[in-house]
Protein backbone atom coordinates (compact mmCIF):
# COMPACT_ATOMS: atom_id res chain seq x y z
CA UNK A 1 -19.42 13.14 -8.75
CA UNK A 2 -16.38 15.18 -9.68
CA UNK A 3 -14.42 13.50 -12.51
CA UNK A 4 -10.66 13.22 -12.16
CA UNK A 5 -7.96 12.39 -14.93
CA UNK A 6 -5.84 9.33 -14.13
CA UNK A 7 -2.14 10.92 -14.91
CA UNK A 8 -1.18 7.28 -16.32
CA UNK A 9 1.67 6.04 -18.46
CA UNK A 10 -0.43 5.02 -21.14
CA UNK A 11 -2.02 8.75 -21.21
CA UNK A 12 1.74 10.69 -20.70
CA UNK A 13 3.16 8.42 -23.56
CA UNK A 14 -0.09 9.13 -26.08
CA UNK A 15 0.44 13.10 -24.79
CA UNK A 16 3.70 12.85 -25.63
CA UNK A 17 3.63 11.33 -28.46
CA UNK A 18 0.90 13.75 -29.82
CA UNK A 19 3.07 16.74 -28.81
CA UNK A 20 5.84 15.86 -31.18
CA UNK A 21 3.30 15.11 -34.13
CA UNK A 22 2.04 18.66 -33.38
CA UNK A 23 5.08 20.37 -33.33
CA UNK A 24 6.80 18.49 -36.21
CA UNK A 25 3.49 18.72 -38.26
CA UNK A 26 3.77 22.58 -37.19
CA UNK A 27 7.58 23.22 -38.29
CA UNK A 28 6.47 21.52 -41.28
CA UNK A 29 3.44 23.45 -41.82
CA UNK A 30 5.60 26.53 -41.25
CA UNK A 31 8.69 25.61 -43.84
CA UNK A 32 6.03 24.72 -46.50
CA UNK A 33 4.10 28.24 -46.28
CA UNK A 34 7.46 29.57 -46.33
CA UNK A 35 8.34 28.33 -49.70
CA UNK A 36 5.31 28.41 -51.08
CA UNK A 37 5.22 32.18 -50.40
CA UNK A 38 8.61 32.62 -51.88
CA UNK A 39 7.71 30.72 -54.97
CA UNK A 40 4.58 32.57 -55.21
CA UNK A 41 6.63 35.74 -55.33
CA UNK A 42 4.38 39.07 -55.88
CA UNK A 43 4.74 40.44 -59.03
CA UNK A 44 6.88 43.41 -59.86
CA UNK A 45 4.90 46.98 -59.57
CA UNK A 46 4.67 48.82 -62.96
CA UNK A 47 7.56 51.97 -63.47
CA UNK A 48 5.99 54.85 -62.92
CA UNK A 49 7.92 56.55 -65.08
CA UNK A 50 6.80 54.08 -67.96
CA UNK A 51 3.35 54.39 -67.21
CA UNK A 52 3.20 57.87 -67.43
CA UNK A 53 5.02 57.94 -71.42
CA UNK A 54 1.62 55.16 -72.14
CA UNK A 55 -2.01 56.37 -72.62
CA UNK A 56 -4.07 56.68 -69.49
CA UNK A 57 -5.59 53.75 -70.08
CA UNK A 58 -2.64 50.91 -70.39
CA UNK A 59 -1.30 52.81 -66.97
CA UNK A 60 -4.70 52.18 -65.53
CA UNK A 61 -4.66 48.91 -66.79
CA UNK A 62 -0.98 47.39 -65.20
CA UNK A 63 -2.29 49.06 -62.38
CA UNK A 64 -5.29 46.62 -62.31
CA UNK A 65 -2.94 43.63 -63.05
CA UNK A 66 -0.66 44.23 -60.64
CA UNK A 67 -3.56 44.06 -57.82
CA UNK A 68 -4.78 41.56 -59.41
CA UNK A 69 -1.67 39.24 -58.99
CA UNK A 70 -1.12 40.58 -55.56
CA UNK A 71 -5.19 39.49 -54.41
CA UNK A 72 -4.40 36.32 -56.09
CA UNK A 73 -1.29 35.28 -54.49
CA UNK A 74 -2.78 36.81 -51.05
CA UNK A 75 -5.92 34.55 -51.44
CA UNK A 76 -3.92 31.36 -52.56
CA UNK A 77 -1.72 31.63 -49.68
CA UNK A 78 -4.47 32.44 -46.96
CA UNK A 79 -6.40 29.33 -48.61
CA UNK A 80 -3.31 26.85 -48.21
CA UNK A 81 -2.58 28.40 -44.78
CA UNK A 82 -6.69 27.46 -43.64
CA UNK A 83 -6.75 24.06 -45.36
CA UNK A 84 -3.52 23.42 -43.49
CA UNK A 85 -4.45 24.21 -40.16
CA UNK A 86 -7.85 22.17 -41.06
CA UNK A 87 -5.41 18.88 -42.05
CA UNK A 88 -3.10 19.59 -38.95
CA UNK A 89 -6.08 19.33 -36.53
CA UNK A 90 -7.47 16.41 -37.92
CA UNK A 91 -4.26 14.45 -38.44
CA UNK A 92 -3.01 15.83 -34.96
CA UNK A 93 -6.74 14.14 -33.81
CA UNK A 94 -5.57 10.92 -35.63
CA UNK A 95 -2.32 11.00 -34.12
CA UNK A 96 -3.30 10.95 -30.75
CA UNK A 97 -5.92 8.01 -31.04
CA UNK A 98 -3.47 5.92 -33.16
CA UNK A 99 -0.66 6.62 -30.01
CA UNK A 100 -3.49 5.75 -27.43
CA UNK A 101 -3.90 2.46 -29.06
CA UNK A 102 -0.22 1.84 -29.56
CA UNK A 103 0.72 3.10 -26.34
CA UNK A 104 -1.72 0.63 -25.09
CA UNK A 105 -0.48 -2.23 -27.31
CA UNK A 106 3.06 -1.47 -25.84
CA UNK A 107 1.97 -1.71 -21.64
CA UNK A 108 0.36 -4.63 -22.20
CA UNK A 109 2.11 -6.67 -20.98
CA UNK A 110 3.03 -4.67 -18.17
CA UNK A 111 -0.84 -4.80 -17.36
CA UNK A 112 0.01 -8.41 -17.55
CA UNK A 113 2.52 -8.25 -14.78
CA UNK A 114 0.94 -6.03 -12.63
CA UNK A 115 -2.14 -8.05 -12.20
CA UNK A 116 -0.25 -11.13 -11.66
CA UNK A 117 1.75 -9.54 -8.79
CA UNK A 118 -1.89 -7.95 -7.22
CA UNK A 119 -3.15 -11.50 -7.24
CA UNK A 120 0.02 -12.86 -6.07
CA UNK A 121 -0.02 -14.22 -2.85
CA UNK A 122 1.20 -17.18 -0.24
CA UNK A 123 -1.28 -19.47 -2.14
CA UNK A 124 -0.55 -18.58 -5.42
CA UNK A 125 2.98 -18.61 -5.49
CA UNK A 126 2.89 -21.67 -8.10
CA UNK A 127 1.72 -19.10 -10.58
CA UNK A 128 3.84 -17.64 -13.28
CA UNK A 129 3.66 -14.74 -15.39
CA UNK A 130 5.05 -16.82 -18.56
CA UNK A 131 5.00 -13.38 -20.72
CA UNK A 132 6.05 -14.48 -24.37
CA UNK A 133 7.40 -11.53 -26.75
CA UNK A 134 10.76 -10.99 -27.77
CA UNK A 135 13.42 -10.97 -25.19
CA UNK A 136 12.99 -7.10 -24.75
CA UNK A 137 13.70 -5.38 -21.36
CA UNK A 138 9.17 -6.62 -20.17
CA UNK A 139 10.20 -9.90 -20.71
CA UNK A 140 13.67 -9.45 -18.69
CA UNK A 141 11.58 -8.17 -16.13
CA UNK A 142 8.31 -10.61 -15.92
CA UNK A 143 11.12 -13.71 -16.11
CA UNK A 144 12.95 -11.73 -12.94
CA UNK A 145 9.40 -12.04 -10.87
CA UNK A 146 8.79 -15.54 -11.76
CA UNK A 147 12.23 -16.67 -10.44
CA UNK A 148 11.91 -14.67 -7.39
CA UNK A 149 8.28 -16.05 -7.34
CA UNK A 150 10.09 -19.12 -7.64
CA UNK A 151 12.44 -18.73 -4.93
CA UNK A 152 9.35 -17.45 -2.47
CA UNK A 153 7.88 -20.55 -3.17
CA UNK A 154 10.64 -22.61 -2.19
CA UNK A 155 11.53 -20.52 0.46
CA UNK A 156 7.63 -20.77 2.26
CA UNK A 157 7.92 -24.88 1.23
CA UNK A 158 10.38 -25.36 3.40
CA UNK A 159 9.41 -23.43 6.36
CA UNK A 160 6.38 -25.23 6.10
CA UNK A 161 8.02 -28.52 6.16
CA UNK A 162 10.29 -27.32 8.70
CA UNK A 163 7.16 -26.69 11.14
CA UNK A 164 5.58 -30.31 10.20
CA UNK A 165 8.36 -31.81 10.89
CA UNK A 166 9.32 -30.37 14.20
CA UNK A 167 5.90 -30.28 15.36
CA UNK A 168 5.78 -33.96 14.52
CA UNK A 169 8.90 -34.66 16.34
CA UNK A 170 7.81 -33.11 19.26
CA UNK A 171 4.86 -35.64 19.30
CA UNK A 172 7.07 -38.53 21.02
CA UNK A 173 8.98 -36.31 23.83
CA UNK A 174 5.61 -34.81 24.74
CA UNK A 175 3.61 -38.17 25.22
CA UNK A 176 6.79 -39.64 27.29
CA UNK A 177 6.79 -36.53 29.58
CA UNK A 178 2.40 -36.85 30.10
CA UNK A 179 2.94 -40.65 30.62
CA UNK A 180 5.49 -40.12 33.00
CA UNK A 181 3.31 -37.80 34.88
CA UNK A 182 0.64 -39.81 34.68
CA UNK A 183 2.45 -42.56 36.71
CA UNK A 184 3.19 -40.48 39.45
CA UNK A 185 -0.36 -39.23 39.30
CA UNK A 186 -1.39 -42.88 39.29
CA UNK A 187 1.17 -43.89 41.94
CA UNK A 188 -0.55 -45.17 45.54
CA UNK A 189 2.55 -43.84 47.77
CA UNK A 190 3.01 -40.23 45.51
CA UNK A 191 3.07 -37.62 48.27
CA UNK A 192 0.90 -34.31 48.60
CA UNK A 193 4.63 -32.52 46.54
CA UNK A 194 5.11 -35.59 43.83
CA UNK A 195 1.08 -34.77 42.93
CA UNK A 196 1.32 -31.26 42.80
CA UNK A 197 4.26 -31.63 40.47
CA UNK A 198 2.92 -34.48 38.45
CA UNK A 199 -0.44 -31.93 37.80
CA UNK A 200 1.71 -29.15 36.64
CA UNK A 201 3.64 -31.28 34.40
CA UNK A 202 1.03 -32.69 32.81
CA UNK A 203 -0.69 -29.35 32.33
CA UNK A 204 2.22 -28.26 30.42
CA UNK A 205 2.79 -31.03 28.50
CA UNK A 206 -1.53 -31.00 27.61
CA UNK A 207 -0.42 -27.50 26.42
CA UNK A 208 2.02 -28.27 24.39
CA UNK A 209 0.48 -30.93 22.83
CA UNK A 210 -2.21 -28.71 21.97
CA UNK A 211 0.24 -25.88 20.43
CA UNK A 212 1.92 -28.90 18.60
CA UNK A 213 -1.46 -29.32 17.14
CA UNK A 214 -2.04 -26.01 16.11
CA UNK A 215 1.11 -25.70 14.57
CA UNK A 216 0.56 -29.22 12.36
CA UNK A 217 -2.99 -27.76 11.67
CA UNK A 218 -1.54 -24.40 10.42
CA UNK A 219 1.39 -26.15 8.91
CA UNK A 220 -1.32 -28.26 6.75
CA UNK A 221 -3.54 -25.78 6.36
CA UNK A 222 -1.05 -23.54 4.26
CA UNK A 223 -0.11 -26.59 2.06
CA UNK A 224 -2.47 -27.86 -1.09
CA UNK A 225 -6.06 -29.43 -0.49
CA UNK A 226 -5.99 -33.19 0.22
CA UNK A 227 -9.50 -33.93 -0.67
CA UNK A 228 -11.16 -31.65 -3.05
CA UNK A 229 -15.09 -32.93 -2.70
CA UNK A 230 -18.37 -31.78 -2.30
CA UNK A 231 -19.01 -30.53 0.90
CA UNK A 232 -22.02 -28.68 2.15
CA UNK A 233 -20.74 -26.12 4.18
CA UNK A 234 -24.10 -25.79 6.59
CA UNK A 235 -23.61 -29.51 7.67
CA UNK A 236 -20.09 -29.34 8.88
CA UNK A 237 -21.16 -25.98 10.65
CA UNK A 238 -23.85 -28.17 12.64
CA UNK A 239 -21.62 -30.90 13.58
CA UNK A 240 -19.14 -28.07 14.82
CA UNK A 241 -21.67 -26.47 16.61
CA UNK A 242 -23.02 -29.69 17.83
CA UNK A 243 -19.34 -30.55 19.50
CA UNK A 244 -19.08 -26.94 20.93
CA UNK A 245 -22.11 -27.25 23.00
CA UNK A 246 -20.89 -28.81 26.21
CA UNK A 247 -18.04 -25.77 26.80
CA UNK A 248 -21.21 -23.18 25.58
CA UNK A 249 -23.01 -24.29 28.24
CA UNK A 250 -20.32 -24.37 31.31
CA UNK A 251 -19.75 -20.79 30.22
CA UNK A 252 -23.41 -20.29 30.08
CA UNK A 253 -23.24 -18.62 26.36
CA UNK A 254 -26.28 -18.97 24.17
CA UNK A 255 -25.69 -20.01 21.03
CA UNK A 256 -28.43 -19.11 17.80
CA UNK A 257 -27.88 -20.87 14.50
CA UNK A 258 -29.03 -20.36 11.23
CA UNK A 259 -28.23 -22.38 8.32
CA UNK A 260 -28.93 -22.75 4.71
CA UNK A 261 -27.53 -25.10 2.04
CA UNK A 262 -24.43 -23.58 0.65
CA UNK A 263 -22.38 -26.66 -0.92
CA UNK A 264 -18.08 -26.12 -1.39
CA UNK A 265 -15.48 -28.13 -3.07
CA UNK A 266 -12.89 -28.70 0.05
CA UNK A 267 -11.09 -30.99 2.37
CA UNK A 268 -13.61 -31.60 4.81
CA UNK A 269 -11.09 -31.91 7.71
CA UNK A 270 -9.44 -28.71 7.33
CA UNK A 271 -13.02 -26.95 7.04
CA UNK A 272 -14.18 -28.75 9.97
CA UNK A 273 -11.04 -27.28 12.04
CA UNK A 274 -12.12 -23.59 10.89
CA UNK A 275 -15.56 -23.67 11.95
CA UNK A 276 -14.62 -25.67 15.43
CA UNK A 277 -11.69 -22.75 15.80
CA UNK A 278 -14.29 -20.03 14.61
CA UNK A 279 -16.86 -21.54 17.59
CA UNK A 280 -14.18 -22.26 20.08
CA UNK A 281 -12.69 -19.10 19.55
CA UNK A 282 -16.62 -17.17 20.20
CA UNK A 283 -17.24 -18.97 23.05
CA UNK A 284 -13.73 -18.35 24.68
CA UNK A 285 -13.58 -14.64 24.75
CA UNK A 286 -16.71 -14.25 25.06
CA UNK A 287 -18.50 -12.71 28.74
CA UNK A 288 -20.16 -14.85 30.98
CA UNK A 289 -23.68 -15.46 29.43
CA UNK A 290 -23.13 -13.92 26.75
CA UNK A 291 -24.18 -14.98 23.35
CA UNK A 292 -23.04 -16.30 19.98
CA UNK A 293 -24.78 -16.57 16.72
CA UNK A 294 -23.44 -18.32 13.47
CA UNK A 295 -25.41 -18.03 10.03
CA UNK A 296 -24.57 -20.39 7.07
CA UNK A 297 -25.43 -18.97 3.55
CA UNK A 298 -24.93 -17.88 -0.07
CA UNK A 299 -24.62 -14.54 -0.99
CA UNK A 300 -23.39 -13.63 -4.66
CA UNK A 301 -22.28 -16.87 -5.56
CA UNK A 302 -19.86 -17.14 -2.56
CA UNK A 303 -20.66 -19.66 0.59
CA UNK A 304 -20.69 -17.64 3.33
CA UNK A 305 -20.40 -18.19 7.51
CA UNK A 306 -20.34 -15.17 9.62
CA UNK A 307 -19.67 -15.75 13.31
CA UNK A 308 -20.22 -13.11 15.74
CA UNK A 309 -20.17 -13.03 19.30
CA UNK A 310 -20.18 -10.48 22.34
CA UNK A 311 -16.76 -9.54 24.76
CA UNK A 312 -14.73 -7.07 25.72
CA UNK A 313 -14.78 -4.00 23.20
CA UNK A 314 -11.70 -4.30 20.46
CA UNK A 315 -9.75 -1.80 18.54
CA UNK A 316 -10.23 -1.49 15.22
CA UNK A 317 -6.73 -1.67 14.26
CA UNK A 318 -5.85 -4.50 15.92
CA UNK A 319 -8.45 -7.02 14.65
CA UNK A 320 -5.97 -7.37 11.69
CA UNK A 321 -3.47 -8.68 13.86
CA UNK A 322 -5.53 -11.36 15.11
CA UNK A 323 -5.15 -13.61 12.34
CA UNK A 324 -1.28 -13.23 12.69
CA UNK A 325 0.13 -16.32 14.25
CA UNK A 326 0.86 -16.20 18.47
CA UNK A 327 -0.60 -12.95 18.31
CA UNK A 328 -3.70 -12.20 20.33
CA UNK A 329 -5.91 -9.26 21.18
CA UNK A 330 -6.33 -7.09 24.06
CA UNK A 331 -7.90 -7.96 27.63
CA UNK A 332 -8.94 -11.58 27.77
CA UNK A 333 -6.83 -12.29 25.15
CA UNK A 334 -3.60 -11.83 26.88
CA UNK A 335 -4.51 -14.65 29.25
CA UNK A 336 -2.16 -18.11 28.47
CA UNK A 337 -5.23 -19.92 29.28
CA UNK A 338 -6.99 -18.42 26.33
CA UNK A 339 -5.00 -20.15 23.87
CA UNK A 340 -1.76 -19.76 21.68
CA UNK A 341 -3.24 -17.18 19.44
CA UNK A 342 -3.26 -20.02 16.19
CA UNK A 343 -6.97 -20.44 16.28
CA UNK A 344 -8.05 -17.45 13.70
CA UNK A 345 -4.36 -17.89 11.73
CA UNK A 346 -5.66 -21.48 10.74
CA UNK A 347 -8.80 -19.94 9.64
CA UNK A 348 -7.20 -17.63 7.18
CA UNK A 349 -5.22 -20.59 6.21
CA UNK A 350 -7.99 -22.92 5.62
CA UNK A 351 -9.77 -20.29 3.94
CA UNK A 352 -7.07 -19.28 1.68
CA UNK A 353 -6.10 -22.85 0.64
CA UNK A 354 -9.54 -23.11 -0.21
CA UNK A 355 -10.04 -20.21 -3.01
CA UNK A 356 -11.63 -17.90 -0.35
CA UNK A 357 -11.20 -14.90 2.01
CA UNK A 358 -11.50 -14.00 5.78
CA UNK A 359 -12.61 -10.52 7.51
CA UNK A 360 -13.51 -9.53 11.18
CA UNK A 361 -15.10 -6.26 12.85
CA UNK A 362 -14.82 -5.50 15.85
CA UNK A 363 -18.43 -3.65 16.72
CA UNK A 364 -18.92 -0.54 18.53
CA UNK A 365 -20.41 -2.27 21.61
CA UNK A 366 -17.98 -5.21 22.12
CA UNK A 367 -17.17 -8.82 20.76
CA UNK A 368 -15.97 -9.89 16.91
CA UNK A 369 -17.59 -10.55 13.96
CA UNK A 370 -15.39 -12.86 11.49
CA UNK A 371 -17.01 -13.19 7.77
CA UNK A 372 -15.77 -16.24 5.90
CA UNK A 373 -16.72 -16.45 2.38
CA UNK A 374 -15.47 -19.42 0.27
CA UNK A 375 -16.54 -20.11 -3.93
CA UNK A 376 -19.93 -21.99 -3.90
CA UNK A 377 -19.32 -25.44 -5.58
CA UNK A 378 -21.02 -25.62 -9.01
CA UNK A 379 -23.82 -27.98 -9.60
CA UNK A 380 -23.27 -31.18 -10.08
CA UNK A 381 -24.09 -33.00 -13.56
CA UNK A 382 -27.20 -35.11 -14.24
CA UNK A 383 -26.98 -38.65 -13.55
CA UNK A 384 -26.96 -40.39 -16.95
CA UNK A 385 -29.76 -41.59 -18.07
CA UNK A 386 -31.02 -45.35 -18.42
């Protein structure tokens, strides 16, 4: 495995500020061999012309001195030049660690702020940074994200109330419109026209009742949990199973279940409507006698139900898509009868509301695979005892 250096901020700033210990420390090195040289000034040569008036041997002997003083000064210099170079590496060593750790003291709280904004997302927008320091320019900035946080937060509030509310409204006009149609539908002298008319309208208003559904669903589904209890996830995957069976069968899809105990703290309701979307969803764009197969389970401390079912081959790239609201795949999914394309959005909702994630594949041969893993509930605590 080939080894690559991260070119961080942390590791430019403890570079950097090792560079200008090195070069300081060097100009200083350099000025104080400089005047030590000069004070250590070589001694002045013997006059030739004196040495030769004295005996042979006091010549011979300034001679001696002189290179004497010279081999002194020349070793005392080369020994404060070595020792030197010996105190610049190790300080220049010393340097650098000590600006690793404070360059590290100094991003920490950018660390701080870029994991919150990673983990930042529709359901977490209640979160704050809340970085306390001194009003420097890292805590001008982390205050600047948590107002805009702030203002996200506000902003996704009310277009989720917006869709309650209008979906809610829409309730009334919708159930006026099917009973109307109903009474023609019901009426003894309706002719072959008034029928044909009554059926249409009340298909349309069936649909939109159903996308006024979806639309409260999602619209919940993104808020906070109503019920947080103990749910185990395997059950409510049998009872949605269970109520799926009827429109399995007129399609003539088999369906193969496998469950295991994997308890979740949740709003039952909201998980039932993402495994009965998850199953609906299967069997719908699915072929005709095909198959489906749903597995319950716990895997790494996560609850887990995978749903997978045959169809019509997918592109990779546009499984993402499919948990976008109103958006749907290709083939099948284009029909209207196939739905509003709300069914998976929910179940990223209901998954994210609840702490956990959603992926799909789209296999080689055909059909989806959607993985929904949600935190496994923790035990609960021994009764008391007697």
């Amino acid at each position: 495995m080939r080894f690559r250096l991260r070119p961080t901020i942390r590791l430019r700033l403890t570079l950097l500020y090792g560079g200008l210990f090195l070069g300081a420390s060097v100009l200083l090195l350099a000025l104080t061999y400089g005047l030590l040289s000069r004070a250590l000034a070589p001694p002045d040569p013997p006059d030739p012309d004196n040495v030769e008036v004295q005996s042979g041997d006091q010549g011979s002997v300034l001679e001696q001195l002189f290179e004497a003083r010279s081999d002194e000064r020349e070793a005392a210099l080369s020994e404060v030049l070595t020792q030197s170079l010996v105190a610049l590496l190790l300080t220049s060593g010393g340097a650098m660690a000590l600006g690793w750790v404070v360059a590290g003291r100094v991003l920490r709280p950018v660390r701080q702020i870029t994991a919150h904004a990673r983990h930042a997302s529709e359901a977490t927008l209640g979160e704050r940074i809340g970085l306390r320091g001194p009003p420097d320019e890292l805590k001008e900035l982390a205050d600047t994200i948590d107002a805009m946080l702030g203002r996200l937060e506000d902003a996704f509030a009310a277009q989720r109330r917006f869709a309650a509310e209008a979906s809610h409204e829409l309730r009334t006009p919708l159930a006026i419109i099917r009973a109307e149609a109903d009474v023609v539908l019901a009426a003894p002298d309706a002719t072959a026209r008034e029928r044909r008319l009554g059926d249409a309208v009340r298909t349309a208003a069936d649909r939109s009742e159903r996308l006024v559904d979806g639309l409260l669903a999602l619209a919940r589904s993104e808020s906070t949990l109503r019920d947080d209890v103990r749910i185990d996830l395997a059950e409510v995957v049998g009872d949605g199973v269970g109520a799926q069976t009827r429109a399995a069968d007129a399609a003539g899809i088999t369906i193969d279940l496998a469950l295991a105990a994997a308890p979740v703290m949740g709003d039952r309701m909201l998980l039932e409507r993402l495994v009965g979307n998850l199953v609906e969803n299967a069997i719908r764009h699915n072929r005709r006698g095909g198959w489906v197969r749903v597995a319950v389970g716990s895997e790494a401390r996560q609850a887990v139900l995978r749903v997978a079912n045959g169809g019509t081959v997918l592109a990779p790239e546009a499984v993402a898509a499919l948990f976008e609201p109103f958006r749907r795949g290709r083939g099948d999914r284009r029909d209207r009868a196939s739905g509003f394309g709300l069914g998976l959005a929910i179940v990223r909702s209901v998954a994210t509301v609840h702490g956990g994630a959603v992926e799909a594949t789209a296999p080689a041969e055909g059909g989806l695979v959607v993985s929904v893993r949600l935190p496994v509930a923790a035990a609960p605590p021994p009764p008391p005892r007697p």
